[in-house]
C-alpha atoms as a PDB file:
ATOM      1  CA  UNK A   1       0.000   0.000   0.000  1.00  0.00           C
ATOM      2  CA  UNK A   2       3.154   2.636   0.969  1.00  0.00           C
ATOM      3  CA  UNK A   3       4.287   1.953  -2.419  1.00  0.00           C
ATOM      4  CA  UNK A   4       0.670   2.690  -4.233  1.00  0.00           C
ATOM      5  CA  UNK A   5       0.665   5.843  -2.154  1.00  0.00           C
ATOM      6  CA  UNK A   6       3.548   6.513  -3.143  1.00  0.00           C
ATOM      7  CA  UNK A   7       3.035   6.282  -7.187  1.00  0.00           C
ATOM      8  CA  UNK A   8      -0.564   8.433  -6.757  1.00  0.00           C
ATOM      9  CA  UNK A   9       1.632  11.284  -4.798  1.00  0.00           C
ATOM     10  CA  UNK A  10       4.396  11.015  -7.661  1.00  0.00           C
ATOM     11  CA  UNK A  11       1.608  10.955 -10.428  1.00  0.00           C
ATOM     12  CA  UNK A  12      -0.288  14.512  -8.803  1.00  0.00           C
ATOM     13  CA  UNK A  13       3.090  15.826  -7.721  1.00  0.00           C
ATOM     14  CA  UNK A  14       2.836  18.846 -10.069  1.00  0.00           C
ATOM     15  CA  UNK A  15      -0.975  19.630  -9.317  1.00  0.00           C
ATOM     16  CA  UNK A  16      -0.368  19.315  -5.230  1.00  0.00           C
ATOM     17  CA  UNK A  17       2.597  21.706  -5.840  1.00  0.00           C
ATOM     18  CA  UNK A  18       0.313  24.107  -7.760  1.00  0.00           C
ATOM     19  CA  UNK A  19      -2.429  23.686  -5.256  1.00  0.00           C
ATOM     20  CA  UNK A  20      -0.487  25.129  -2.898  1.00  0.00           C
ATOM     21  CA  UNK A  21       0.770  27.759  -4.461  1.00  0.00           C
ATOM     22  CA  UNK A  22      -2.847  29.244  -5.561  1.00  0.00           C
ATOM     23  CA  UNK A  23      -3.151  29.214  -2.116  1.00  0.00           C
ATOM     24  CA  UNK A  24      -0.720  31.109  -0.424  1.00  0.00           C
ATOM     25  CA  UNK A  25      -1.209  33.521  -3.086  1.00  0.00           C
ATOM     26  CA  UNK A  26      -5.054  33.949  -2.897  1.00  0.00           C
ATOM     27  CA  UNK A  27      -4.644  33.843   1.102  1.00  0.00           C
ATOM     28  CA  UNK A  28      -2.303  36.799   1.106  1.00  0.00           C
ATOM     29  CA  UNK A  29      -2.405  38.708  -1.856  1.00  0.00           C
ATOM     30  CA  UNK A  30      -4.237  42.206  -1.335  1.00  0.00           C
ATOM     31  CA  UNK A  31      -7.335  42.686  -3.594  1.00  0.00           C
ATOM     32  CA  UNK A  32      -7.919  46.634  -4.084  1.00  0.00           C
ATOM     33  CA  UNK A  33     -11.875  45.902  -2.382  1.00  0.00           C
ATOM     34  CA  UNK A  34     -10.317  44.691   0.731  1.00  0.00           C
ATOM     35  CA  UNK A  35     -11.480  46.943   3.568  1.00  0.00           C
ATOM     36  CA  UNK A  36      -9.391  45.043   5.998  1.00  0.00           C
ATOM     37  CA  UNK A  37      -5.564  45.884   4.488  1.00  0.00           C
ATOM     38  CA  UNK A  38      -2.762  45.673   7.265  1.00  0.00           C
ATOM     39  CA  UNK A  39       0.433  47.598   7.141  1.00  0.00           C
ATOM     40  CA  UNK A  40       2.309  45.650   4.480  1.00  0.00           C
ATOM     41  CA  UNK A  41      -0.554  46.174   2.124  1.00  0.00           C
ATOM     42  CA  UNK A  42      -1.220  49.564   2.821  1.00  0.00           C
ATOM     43  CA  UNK A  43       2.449  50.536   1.885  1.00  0.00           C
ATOM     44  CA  UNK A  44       2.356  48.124  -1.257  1.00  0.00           C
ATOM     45  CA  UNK A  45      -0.659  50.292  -2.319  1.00  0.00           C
ATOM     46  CA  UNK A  46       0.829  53.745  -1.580  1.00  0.00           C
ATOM     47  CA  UNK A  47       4.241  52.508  -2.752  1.00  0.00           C
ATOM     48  CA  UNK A  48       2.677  51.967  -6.343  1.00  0.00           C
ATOM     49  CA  UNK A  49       0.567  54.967  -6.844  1.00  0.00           C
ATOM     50  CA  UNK A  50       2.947  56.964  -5.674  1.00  0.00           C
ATOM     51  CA  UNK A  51       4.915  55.281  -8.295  1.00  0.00           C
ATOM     52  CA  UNK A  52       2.204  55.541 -10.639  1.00  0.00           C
ATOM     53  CA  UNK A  53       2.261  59.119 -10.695  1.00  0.00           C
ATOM     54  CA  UNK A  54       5.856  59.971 -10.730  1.00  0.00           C
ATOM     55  CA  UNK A  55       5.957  57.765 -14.027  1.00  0.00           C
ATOM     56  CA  UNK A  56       3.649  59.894 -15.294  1.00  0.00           C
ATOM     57  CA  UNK A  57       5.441  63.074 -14.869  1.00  0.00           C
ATOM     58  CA  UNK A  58       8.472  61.019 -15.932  1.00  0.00           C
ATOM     59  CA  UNK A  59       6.539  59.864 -19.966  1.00  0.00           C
ATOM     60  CA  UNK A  60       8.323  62.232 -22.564  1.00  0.00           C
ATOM     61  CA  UNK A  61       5.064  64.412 -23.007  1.00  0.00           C
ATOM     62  CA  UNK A  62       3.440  64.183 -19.719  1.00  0.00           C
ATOM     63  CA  UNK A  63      -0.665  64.716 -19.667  1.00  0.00           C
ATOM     64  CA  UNK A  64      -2.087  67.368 -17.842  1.00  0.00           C
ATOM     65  CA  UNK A  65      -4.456  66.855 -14.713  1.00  0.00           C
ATOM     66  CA  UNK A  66      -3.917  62.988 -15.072  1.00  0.00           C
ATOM     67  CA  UNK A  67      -4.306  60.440 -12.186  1.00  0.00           C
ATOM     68  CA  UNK A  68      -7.476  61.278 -11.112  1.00  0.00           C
ATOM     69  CA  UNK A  69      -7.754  57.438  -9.950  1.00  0.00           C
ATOM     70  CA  UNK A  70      -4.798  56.518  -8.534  1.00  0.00           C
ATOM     71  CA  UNK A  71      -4.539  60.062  -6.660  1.00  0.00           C
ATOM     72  CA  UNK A  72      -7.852  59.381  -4.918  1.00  0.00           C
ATOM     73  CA  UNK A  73      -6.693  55.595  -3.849  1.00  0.00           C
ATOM     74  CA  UNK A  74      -3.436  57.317  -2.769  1.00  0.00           C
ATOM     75  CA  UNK A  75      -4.780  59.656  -0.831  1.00  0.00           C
ATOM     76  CA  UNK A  76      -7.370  57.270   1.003  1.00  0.00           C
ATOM     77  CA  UNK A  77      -5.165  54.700   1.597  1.00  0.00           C
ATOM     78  CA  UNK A  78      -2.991  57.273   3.527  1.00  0.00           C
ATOM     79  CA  UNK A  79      -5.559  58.700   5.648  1.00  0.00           C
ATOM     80  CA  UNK A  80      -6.080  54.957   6.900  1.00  0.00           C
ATOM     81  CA  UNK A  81      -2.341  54.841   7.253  1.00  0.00           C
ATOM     82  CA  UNK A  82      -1.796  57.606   9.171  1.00  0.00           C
ATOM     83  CA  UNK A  83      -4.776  56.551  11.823  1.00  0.00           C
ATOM     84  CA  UNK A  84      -3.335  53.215  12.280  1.00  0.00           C
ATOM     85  CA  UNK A  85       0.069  53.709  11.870  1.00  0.00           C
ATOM     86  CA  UNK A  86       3.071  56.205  12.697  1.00  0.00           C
ATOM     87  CA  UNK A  87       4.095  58.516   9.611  1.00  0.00           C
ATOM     88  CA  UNK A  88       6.992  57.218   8.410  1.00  0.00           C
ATOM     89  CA  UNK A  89       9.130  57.158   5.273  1.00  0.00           C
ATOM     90  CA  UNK A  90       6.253  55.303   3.118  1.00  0.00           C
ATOM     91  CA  UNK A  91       3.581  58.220   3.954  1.00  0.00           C
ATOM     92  CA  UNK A  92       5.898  60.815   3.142  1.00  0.00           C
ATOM     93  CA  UNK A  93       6.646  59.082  -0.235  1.00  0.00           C
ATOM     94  CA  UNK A  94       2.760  59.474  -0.624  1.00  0.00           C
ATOM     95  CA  UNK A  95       2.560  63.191   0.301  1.00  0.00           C
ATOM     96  CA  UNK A  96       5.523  63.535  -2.209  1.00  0.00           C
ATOM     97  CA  UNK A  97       3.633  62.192  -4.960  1.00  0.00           C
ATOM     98  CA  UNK A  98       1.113  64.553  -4.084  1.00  0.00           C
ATOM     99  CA  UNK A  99       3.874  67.665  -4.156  1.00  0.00           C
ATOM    100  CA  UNK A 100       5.302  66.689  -6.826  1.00  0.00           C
ATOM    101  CA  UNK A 101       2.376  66.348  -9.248  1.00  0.00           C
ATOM    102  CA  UNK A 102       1.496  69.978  -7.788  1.00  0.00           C
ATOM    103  CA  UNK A 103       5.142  71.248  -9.308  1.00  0.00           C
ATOM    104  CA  UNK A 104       4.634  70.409 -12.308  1.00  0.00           C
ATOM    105  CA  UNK A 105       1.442  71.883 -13.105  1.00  0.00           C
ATOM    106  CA  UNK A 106       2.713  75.075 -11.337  1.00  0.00           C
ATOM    107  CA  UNK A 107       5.530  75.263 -13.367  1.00  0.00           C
ATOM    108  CA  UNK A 108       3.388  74.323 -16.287  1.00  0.00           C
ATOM    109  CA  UNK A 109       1.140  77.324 -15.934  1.00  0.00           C
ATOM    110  CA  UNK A 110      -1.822  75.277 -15.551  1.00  0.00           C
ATOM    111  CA  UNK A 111      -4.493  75.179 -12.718  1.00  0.00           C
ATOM    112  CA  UNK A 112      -5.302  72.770 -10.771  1.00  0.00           C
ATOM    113  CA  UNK A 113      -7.866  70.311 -11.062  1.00  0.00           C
ATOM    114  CA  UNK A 114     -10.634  70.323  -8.418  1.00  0.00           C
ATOM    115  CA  UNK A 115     -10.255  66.804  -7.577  1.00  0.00           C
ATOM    116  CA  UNK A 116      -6.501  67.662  -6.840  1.00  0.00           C
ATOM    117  CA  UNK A 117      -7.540  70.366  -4.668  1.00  0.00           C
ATOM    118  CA  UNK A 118      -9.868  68.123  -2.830  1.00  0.00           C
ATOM    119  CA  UNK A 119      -6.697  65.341  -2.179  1.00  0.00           C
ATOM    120  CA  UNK A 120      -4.043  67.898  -1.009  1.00  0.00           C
ATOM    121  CA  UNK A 121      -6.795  69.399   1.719  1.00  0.00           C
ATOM    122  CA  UNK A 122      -6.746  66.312   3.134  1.00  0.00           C
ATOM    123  CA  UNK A 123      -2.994  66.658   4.336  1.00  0.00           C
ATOM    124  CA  UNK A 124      -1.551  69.261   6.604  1.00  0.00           C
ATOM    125  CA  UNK A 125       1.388  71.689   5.569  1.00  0.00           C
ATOM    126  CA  UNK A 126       3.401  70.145   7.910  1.00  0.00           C
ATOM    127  CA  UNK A 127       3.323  66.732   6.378  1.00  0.00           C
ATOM    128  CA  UNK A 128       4.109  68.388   2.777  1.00  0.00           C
ATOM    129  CA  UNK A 129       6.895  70.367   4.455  1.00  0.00           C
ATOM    130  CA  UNK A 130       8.393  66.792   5.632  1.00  0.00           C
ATOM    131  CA  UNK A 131      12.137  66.554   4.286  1.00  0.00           C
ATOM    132  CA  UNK A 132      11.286  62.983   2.855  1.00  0.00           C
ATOM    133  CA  UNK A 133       8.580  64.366   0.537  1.00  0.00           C
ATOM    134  CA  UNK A 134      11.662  65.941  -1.162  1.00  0.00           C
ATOM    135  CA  UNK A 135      12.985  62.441  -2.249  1.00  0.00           C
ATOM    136  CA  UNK A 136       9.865  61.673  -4.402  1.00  0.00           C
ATOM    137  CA  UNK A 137       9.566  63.201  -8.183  1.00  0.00           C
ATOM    138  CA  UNK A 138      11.842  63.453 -11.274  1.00  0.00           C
ATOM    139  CA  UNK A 139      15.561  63.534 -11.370  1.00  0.00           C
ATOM    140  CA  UNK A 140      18.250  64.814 -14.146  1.00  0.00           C
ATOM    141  CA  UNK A 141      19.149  62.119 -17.010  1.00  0.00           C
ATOM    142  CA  UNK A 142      22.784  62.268 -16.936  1.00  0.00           C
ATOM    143  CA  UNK A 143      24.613  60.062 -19.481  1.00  0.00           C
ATOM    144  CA  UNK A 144      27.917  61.002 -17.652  1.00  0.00           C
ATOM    145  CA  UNK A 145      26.956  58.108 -15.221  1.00  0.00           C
ATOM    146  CA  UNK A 146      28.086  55.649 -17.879  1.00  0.00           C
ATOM    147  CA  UNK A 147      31.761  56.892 -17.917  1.00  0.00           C
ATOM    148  CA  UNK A 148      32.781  53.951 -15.723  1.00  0.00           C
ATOM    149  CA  UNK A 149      31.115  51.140 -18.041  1.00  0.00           C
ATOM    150  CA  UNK A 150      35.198  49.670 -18.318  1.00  0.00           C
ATOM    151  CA  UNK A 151      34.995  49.125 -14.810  1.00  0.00           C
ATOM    152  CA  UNK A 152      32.119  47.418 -14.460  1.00  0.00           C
ATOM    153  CA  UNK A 153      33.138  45.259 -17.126  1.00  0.00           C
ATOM    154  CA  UNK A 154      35.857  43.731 -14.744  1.00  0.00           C
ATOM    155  CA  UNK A 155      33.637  44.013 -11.897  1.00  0.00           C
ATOM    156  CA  UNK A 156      30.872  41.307 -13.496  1.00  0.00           C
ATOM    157  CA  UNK A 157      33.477  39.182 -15.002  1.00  0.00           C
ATOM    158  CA  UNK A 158      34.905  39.015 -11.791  1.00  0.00           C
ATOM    159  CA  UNK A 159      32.115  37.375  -9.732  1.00  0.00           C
ATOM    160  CA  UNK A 160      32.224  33.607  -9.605  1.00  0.00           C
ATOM    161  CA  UNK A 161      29.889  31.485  -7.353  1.00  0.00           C
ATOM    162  CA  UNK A 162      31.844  30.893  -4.401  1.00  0.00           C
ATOM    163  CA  UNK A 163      31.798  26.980  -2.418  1.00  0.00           C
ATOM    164  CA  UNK A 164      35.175  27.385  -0.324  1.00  0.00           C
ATOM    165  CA  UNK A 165      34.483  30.130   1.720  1.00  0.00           C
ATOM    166  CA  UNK A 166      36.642  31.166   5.216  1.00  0.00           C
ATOM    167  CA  UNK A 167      34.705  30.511   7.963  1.00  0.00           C
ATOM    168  CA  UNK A 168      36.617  32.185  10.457  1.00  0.00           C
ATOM    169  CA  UNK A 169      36.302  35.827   9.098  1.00  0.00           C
ATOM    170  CA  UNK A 170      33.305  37.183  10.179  1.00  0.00           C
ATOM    171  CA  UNK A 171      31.117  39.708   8.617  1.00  0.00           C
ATOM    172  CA  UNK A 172      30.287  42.816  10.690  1.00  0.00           C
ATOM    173  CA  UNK A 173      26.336  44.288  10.746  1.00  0.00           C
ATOM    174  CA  UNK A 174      27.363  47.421   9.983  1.00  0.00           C
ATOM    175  CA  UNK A 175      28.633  46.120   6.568  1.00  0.00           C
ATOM    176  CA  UNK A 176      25.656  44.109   5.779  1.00  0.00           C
ATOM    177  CA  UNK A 177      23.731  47.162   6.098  1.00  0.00           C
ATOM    178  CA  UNK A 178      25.970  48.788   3.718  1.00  0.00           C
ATOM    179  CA  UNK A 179      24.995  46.069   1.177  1.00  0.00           C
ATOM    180  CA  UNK A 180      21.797  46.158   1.910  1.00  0.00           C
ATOM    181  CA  UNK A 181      21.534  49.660   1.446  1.00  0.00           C
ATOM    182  CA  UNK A 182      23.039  49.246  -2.015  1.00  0.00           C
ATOM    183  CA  UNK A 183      21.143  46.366  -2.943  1.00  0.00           C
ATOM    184  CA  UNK A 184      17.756  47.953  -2.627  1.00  0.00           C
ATOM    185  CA  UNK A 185      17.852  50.243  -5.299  1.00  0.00           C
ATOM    186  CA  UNK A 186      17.172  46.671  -7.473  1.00  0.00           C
ATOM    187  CA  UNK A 187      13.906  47.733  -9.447  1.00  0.00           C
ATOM    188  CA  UNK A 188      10.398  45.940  -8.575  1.00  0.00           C
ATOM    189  CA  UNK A 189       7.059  46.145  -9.587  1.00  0.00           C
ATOM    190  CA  UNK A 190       5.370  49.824  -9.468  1.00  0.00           C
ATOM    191  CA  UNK A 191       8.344  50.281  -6.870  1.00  0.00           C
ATOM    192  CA  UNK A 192       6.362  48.114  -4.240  1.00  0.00           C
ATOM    193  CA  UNK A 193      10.195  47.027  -2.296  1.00  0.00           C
ATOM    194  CA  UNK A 194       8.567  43.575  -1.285  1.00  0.00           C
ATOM    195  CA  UNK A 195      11.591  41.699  -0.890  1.00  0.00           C
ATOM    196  CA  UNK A 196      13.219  40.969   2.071  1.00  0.00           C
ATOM    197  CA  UNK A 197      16.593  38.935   3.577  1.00  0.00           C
ATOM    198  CA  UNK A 198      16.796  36.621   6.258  1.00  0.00           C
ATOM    199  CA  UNK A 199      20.119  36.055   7.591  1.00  0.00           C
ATOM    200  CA  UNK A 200      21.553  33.151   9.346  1.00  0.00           C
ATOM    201  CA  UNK A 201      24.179  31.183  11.081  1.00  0.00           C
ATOM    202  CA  UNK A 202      24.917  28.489  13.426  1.00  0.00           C
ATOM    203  CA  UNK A 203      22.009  25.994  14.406  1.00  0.00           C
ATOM    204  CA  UNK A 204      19.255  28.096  12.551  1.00  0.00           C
ATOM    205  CA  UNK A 205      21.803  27.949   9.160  1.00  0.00           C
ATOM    206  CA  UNK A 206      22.139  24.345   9.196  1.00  0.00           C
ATOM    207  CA  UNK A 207      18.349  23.509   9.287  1.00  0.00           C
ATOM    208  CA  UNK A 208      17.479  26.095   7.101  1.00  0.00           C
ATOM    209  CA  UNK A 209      20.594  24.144   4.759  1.00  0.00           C
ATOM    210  CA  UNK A 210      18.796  20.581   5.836  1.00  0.00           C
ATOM    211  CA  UNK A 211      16.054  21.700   3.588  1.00  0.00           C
ATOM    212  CA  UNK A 212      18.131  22.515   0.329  1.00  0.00           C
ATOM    213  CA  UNK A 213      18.923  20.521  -2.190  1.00  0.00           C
ATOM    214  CA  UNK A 214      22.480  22.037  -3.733  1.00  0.00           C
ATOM    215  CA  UNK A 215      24.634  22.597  -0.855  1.00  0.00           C
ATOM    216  CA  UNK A 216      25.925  18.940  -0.455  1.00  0.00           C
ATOM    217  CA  UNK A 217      29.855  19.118   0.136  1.00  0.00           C
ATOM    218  CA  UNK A 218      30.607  21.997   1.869  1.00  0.00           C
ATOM    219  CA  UNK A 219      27.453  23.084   3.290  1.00  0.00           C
ATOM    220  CA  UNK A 220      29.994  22.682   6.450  1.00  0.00           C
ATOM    221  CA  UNK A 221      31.999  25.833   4.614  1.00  0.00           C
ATOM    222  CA  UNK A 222      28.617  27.743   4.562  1.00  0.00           C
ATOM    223  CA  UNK A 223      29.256  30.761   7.538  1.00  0.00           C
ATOM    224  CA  UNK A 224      26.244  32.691   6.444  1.00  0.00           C
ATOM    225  CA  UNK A 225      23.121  31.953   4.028  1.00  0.00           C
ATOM    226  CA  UNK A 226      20.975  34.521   3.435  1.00  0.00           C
ATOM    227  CA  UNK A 227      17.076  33.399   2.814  1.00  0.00           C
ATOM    228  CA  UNK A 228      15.261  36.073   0.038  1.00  0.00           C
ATOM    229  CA  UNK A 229      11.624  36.442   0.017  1.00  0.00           C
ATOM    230  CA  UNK A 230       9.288  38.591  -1.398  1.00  0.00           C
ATOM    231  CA  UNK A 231       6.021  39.395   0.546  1.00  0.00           C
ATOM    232  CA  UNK A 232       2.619  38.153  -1.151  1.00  0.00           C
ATOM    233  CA  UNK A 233       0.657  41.116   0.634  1.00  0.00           C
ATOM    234  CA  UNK A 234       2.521  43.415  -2.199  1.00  0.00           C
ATOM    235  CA  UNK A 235       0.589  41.774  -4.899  1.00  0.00           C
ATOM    236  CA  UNK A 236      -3.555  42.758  -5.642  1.00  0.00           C
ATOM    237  CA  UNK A 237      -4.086  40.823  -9.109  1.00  0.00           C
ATOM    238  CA  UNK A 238      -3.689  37.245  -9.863  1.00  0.00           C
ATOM    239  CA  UNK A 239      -1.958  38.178 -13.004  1.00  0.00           C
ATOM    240  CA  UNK A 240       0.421  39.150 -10.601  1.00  0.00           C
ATOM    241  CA  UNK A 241       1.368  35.489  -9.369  1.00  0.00           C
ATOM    242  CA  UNK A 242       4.927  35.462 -10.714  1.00  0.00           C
ATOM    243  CA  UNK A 243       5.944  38.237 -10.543  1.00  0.00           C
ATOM    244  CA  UNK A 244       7.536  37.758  -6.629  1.00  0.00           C
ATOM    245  CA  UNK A 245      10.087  35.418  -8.675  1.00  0.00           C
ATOM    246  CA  UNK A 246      10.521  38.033 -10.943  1.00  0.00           C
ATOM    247  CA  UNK A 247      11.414  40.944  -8.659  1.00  0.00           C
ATOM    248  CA  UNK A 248      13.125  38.676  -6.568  1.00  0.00           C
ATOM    249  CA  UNK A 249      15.466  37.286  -9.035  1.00  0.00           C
ATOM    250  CA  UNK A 250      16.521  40.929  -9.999  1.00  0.00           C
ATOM    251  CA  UNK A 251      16.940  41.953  -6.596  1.00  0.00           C
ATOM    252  CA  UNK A 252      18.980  38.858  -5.694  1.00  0.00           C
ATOM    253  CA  UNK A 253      21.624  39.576  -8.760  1.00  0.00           C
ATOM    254  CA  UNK A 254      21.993  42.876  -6.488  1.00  0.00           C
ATOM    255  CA  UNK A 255      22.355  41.885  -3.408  1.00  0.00           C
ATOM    256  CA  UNK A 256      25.352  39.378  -5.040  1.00  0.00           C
ATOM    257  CA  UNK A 257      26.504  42.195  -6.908  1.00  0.00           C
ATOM    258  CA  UNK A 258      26.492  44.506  -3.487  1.00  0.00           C
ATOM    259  CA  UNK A 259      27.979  41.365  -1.856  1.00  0.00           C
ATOM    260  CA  UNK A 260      30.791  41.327  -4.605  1.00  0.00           C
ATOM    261  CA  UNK A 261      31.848  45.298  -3.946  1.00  0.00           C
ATOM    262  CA  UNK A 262      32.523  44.693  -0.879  1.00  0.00           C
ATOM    263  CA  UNK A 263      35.325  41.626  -1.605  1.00  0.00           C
ATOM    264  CA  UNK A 264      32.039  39.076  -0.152  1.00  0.00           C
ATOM    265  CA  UNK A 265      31.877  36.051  -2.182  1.00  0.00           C
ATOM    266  CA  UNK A 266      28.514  34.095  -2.356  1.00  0.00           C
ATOM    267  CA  UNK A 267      26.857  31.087  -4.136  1.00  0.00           C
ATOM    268  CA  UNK A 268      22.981  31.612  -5.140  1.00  0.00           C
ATOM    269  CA  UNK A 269      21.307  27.948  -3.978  1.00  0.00           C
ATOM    270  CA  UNK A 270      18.011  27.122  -5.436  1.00  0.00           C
ATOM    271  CA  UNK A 271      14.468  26.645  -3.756  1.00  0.00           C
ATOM    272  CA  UNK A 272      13.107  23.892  -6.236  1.00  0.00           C
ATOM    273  CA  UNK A 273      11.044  22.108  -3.460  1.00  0.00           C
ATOM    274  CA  UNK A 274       7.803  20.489  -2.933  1.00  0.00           C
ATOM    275  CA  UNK A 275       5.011  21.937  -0.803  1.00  0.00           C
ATOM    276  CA  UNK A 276       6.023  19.713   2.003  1.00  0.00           C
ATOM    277  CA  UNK A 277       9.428  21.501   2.569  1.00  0.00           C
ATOM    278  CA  UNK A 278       8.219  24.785   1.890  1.00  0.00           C
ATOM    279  CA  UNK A 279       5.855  24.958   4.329  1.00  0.00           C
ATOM    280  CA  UNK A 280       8.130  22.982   6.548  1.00  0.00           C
ATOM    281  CA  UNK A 281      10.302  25.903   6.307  1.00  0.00           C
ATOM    282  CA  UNK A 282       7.567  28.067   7.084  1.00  0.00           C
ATOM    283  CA  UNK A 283       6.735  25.822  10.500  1.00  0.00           C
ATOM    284  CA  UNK A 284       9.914  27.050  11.078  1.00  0.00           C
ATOM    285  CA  UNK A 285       8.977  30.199  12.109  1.00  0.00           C
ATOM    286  CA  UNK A 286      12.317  31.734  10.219  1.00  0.00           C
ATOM    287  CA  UNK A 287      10.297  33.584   8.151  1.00  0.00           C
ATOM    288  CA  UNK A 288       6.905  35.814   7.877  1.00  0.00           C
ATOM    289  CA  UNK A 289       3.768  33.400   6.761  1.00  0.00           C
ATOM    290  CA  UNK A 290       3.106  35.845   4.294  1.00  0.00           C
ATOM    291  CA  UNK A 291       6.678  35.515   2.556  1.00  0.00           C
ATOM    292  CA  UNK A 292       7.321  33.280  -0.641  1.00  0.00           C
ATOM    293  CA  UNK A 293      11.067  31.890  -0.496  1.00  0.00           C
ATOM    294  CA  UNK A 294      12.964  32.709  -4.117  1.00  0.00           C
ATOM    295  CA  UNK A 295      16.282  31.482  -3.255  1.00  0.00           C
ATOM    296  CA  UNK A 296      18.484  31.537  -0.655  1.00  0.00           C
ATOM    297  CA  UNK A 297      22.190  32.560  -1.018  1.00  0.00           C
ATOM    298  CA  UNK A 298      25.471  30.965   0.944  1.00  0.00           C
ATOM    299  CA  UNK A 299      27.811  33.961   1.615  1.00  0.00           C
ATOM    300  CA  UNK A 300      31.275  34.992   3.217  1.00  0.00           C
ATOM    301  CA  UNK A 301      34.677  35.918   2.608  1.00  0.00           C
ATOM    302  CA  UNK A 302      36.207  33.712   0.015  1.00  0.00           C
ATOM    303  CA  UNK A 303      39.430  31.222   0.921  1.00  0.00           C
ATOM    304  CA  UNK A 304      42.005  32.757  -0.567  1.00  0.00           C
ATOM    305  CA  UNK A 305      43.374  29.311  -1.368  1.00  0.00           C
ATOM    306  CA  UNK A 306      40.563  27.933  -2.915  1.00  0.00           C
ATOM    307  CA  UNK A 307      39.583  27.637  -6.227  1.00  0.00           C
ATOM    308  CA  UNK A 308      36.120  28.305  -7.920  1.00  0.00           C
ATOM    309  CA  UNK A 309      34.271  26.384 -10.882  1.00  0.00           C
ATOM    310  CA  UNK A 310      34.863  28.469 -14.473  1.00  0.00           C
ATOM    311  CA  UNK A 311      31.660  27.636 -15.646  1.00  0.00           C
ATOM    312  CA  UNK A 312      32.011  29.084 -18.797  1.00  0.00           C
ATOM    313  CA  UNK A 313      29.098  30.375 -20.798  1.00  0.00           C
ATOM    314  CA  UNK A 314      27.695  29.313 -24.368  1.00  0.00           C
ATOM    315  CA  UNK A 315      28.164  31.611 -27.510  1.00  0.00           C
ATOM    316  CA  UNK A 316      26.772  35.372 -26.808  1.00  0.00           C
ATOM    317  CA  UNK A 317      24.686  34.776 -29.864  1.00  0.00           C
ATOM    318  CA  UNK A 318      22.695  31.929 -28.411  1.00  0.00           C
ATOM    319  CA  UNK A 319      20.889  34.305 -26.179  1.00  0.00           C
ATOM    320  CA  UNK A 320      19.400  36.673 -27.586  1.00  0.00           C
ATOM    321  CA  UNK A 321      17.889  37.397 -30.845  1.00  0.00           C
ATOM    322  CA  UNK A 322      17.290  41.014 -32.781  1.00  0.00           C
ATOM    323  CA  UNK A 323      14.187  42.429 -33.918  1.00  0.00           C
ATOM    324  CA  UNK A 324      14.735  45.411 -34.813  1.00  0.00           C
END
């Protein structure tokens, strides 16, 4: 019987796997109806209006007095933010957005629309006054930021996946921070910043490890793995379901590349696992319930003595193809 069990759980591997997927995402995903939004969805939504309208201003020929929607849902998504929650950097962003489309009409020579009018009154001059508000809006094109393109040439082909790594050099906080703080300016959608790293060592590393599938050999050389998940409260449409993999593929190429400035070797390690160890990890309680694992990354300074795989790459011109 264990071994017919076992054939009908090979057979519907695929559909229990997908099962459980559709469910985590329809559990925490945040539909634009939903009266009932916590924090994480509340900044999500302000995070991508706000982003919404400083594309806008941003198109080549910007439209006058446009937004009307996504102004509105701005603005009454941070009135219920700001009676729930302290002001902080996300509401400011909002109340930027605000300032910012207000600037450019100004400047245009144009009046403002009445339904603009009616959004700004709902915000105090102190809050537009805020020094964050300043950080939201258009900047400069420069092209002059390209003049070190040799440089970063060296600096890409320079990064090899690292598996002999010296365990007895620590990393300090204060440099992880630094890494961090480059590593967030990775793109996502409509801006919405939904990823997030988990770090680990010791016990917590090794179980976390326990549940990977690419780390046999020197999982022993592992110091640090860092776990990166994006939060499924950022997302309000189903069309929406891959895009946590998405964001937090391009964010994780960051955080390697932020990693790699700072002479920190790492090895991405992938999360191809069933249900059952995903929401064993979960049970773990390492990570938010509302967080979707897209990889997880062994880190550390490098053994100067060790060697790393070449892993050379195909022909150029097998991937990509012009259409233009």
């Amino acid at each position: 019987m264990k071994w017919f069990y076992r054939k009908i759980f090979s057979f519907f591997h695929l559909e229990l796997n997908s099962i459980y997927d559709y469910v985590r995402f329809k559990k925490y995903y945040s539909l634009p109806s939903n009266n009932n939004k916590d924090k994480k969805k509340l900044e999500a939504w302000i995070l991508q209006d706000k982003h919404r309208i400083e594309k806008g201003l941003s198109l080549p020929k910007p439209r006058f007095f446009f937004g009307e929607e996504p102004l509105g849902r701005l603005a009454k998504n941070m009135e219920q933010y700001s009676k729930v929650y302290e002001k902080d950097c996300v509401f400011y962003f909002g109340i930027g957005a605000i300032k910012a489309y207000e600037i450019f009409h100004l400047e245009s020579g144009k009046n403002l629309p009445s339904f603009f009018l009616l959004i700004k009154g709902k915000f105090s001059a102190d809050d537009f006054n805020h020094q964050s508000t300043n950080l939201v809006g258009l900047g400069k094109i420069n092209g002059d930021n390209l003049k070190d393109k040799e440089f970063f040439n060296d600096f890409v082909l320079s990064r090899h996946s690292c598996r002999n790594f010296d365990i007895e050099k620590k990393i300090s906080k204060d440099i992880i921070n630094s890494i961090m703080k480059l590593s967030i300016k990775a793109p996502s959608v409509c801006n919405r910043q939904h990823w997030h790293v988990h770090y680990f060592s010791g016990e917590d590393k090794l179980k976390i490890l326990a549940l990977q599938n690419g780390n046999a050999g020197f999982a022993d050389n592992i110091p640090y793995i860092a776990v990166i998940t994006s939060d499924l409260r950022s997302f309000y449409s189903a069309d929406e379901r891959n895009q946590p993999f998405v964001d937090g593929g391009i964010f994780a190429m960051n955080l390697m590349y932020s990693m790699h400035s700072f002479g920190i070797s790492s090895c991405p390690l992938n999360w191809c696992n069933s249900f059952v160890t995903d929401n064993r990890f979960h049970k773990l309680g390492f990570s938010r319930e509302t967080d979707t694992v897209v990889m997880l990354l062994a880190f550390g300074y490098p053994n100067k003595k060790g060697y790393f795989a070449k892993s050379p790459r195909m022909a150029v011109e097998t991937f990509y193809s012009l259409n233009f």
